[in-house]
N, C-alpha and C. Protein backbone atom coordinates (compact mmCIF):
# COMPACT_ATOMS: atom_id res chain seq x y z
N UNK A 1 0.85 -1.18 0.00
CA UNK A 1 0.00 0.00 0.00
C UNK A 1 0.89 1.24 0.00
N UNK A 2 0.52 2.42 -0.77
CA UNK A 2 0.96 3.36 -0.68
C UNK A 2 1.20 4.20 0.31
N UNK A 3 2.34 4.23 0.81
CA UNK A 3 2.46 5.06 2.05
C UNK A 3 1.39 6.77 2.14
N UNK A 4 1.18 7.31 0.90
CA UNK A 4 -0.08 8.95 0.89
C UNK A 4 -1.44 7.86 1.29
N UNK A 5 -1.22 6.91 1.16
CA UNK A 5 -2.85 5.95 1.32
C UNK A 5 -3.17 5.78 3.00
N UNK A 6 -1.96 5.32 3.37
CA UNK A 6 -1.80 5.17 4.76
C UNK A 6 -2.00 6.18 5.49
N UNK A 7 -1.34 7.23 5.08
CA UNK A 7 -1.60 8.37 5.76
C UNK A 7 -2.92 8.85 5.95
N UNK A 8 -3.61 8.89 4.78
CA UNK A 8 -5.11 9.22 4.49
C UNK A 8 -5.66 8.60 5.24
N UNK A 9 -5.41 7.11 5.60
CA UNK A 9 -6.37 6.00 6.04
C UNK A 9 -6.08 6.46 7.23
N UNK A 10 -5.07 6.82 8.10
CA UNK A 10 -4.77 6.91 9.34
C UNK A 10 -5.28 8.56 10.01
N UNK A 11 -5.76 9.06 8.76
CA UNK A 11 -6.24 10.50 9.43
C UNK A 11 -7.79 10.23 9.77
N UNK A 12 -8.18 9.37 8.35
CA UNK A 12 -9.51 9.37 8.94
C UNK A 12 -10.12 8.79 9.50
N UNK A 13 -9.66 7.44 10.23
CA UNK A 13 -9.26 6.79 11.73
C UNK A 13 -9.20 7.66 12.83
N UNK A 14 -8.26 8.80 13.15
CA UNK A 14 -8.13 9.63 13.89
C UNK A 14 -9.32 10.53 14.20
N UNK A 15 -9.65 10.49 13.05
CA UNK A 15 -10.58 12.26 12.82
C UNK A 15 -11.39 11.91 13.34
N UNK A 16 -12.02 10.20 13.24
CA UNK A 16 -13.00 9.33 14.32
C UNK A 16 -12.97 9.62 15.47
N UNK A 17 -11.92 9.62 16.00
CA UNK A 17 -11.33 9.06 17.48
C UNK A 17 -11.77 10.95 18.22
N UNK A 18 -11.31 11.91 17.10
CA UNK A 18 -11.89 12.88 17.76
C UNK A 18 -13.35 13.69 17.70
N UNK A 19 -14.09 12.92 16.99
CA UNK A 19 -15.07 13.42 17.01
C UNK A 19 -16.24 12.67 18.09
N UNK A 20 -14.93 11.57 19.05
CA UNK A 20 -16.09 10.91 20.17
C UNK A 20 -16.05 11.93 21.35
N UNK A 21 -16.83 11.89 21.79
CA UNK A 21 -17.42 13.13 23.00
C UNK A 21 -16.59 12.50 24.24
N UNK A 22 -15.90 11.55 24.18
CA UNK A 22 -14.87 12.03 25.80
C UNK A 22 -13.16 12.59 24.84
N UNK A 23 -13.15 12.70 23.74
CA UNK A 23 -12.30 13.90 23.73
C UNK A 23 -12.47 15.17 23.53
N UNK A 24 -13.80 15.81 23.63
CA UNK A 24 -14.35 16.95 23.85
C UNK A 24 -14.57 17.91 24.67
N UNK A 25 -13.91 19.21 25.15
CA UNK A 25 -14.38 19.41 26.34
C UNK A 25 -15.20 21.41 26.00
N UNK A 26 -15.74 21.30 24.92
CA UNK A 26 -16.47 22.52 24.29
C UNK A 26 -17.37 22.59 25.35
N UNK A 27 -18.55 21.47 25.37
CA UNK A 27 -19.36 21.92 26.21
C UNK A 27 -19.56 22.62 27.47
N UNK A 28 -18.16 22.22 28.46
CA UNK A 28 -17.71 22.77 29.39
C UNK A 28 -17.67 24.18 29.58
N UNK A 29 -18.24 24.79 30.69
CA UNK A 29 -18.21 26.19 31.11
C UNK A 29 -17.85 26.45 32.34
N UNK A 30 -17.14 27.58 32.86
CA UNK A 30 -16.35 28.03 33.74
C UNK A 30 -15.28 27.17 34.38
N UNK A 31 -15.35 27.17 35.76
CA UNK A 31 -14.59 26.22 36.35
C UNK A 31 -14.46 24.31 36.17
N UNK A 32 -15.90 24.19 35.52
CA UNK A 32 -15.67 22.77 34.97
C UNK A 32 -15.49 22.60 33.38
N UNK A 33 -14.92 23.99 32.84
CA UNK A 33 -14.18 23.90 31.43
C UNK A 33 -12.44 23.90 31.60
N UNK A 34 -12.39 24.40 32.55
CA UNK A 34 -11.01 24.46 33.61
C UNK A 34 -10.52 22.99 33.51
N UNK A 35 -11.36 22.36 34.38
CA UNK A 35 -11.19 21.06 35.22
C UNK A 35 -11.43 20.29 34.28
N UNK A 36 -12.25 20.15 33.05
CA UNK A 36 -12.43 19.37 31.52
C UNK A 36 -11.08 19.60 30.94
N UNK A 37 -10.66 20.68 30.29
CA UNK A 37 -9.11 20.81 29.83
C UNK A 37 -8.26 20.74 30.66
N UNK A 38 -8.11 20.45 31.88
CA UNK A 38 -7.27 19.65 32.13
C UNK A 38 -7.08 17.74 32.53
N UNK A 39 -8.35 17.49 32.93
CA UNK A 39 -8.40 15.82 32.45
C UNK A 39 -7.37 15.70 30.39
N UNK A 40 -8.15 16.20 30.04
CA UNK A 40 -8.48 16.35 28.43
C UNK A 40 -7.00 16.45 28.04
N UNK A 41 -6.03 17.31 28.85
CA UNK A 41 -4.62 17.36 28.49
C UNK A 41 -3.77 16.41 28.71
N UNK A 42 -4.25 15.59 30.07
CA UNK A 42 -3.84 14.46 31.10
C UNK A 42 -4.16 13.35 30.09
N UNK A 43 -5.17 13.35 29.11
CA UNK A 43 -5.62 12.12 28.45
C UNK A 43 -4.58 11.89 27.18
N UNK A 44 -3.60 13.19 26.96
CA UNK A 44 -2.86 13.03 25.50
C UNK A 44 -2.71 11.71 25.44
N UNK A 45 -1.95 11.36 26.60
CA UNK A 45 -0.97 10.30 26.30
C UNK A 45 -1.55 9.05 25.91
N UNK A 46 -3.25 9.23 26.23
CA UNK A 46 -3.90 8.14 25.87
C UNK A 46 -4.20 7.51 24.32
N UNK A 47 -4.07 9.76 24.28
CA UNK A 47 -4.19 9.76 22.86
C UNK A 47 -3.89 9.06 21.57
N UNK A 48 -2.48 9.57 22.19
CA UNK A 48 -0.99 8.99 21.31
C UNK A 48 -1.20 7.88 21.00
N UNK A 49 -1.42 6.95 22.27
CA UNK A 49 -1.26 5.56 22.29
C UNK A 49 -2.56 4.74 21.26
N UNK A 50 -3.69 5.37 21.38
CA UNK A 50 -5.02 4.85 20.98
C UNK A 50 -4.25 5.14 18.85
N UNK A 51 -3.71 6.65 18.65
CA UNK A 51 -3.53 6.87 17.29
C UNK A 51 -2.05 5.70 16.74
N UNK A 52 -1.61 5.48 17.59
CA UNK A 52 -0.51 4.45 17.46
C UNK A 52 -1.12 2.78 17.29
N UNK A 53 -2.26 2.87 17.69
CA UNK A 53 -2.70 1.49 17.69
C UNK A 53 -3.67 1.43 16.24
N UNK A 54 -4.34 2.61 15.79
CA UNK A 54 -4.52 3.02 14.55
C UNK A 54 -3.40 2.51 13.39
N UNK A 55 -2.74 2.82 13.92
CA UNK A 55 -1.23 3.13 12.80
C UNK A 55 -1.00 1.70 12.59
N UNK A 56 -1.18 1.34 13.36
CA UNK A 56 -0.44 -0.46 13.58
C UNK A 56 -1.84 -1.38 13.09
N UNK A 57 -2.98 -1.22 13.51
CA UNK A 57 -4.07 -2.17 12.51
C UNK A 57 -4.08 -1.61 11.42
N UNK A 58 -4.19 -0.34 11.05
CA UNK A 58 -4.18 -0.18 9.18
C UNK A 58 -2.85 -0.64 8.67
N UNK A 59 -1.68 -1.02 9.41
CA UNK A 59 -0.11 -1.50 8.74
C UNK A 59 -0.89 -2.87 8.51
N UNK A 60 -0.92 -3.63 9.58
CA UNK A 60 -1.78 -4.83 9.23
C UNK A 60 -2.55 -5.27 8.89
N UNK A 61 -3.23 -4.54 8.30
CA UNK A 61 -4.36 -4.95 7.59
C UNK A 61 -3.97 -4.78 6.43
N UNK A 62 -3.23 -4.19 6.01
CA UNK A 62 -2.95 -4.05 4.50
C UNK A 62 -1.33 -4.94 4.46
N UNK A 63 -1.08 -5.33 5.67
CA UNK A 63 0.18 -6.66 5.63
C UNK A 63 1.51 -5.86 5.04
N UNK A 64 1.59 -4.65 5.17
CA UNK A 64 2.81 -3.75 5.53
C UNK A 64 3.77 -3.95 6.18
N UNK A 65 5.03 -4.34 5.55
CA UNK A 65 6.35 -4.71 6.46
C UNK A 65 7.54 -3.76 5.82
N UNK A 66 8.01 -3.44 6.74
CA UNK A 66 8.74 -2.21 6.18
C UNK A 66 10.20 -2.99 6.48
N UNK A 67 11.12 -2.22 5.91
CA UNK A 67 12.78 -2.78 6.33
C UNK A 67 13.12 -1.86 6.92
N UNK A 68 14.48 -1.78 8.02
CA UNK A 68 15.06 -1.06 8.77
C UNK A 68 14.79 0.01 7.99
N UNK A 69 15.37 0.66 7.17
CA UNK A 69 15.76 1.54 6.79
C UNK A 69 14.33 2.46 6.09
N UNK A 70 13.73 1.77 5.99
CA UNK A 70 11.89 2.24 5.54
C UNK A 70 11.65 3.18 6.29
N UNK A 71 11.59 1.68 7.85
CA UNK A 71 10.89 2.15 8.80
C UNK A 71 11.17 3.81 9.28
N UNK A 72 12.44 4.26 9.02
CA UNK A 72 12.63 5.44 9.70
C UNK A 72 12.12 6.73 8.77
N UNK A 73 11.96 5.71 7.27
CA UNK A 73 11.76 6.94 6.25
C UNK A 73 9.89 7.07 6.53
N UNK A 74 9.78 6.25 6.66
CA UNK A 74 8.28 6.48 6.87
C UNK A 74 7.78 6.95 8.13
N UNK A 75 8.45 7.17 9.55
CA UNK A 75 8.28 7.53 10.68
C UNK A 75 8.56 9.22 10.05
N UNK A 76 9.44 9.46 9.53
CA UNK A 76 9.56 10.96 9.27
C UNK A 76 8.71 11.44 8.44
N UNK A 77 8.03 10.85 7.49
CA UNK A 77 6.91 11.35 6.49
C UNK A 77 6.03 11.61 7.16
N UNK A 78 5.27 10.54 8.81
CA UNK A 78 4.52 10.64 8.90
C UNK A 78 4.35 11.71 10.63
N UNK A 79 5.49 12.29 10.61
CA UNK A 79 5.39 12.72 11.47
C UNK A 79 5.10 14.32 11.49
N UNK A 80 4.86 15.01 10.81
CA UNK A 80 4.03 16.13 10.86
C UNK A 80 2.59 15.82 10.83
N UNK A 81 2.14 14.71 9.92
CA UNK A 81 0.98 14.30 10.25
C UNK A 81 0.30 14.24 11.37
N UNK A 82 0.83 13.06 12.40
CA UNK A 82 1.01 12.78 13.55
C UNK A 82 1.23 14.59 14.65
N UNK A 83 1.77 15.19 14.34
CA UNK A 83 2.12 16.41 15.14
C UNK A 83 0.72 17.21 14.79
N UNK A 84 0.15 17.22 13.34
CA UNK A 84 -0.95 17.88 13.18
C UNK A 84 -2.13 17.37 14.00
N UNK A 85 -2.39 15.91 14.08
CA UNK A 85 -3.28 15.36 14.64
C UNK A 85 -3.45 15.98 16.34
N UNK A 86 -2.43 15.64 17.04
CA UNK A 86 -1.88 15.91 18.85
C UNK A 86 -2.81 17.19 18.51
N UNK A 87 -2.05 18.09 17.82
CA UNK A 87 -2.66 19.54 18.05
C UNK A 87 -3.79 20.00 18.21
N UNK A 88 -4.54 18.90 17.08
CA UNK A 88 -6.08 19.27 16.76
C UNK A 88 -6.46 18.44 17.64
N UNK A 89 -5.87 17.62 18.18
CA UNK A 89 -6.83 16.89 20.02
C UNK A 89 -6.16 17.92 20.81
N UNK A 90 -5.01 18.33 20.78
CA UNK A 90 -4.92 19.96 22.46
C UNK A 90 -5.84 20.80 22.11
N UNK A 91 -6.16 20.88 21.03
CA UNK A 91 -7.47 21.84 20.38
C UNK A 91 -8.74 21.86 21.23
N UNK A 92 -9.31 20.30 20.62
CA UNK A 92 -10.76 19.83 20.70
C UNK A 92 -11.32 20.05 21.82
């Protein structure tokens, strides 16, 4: 599979993941929009991990094996991606 395919496939996987209402904290007002963005910041790491597990069933599912030397070219392609995504969940 084309690595621009992967990418695509892996955004709109993501774009899922943020449009579920416990990564949301809009509704929130005053002191419990406070106390929402900060759970919500505390959850990145969950983030990461949930968009990493993304990354890894669409590799496998399309039976993607990369060689040493891939692997790092494709970690760097996809890492503004990945940096765009984080942002738009510190966003949400």
């Amino acid at each position: 599979m084309d690595r621009e395919n992967i990418k695509n496939e892996l955004i709109s996987e993501v774009e899922k993941l943020l449009n579920q209402s416990k990564y949301k904290t809009r509704r929130a007002q005053g002191l419990d929009k406070l106390s929402a963005m900060a759970d919500h910041v505390g959850m990145a790491d969950t983030f990461a991990k949930e968009m990493t597990n993304k990354l890894n069933e669409i590799l496998v599912k399309h039976k993607v094996d990369f060689k040493e030397n891939e692997k790092e070219e494709f970690t760097q392609f996809l890492k503004p991606t990945i940096e765009a995504l984080m942002s738009r969940y510190l966003r949400n």
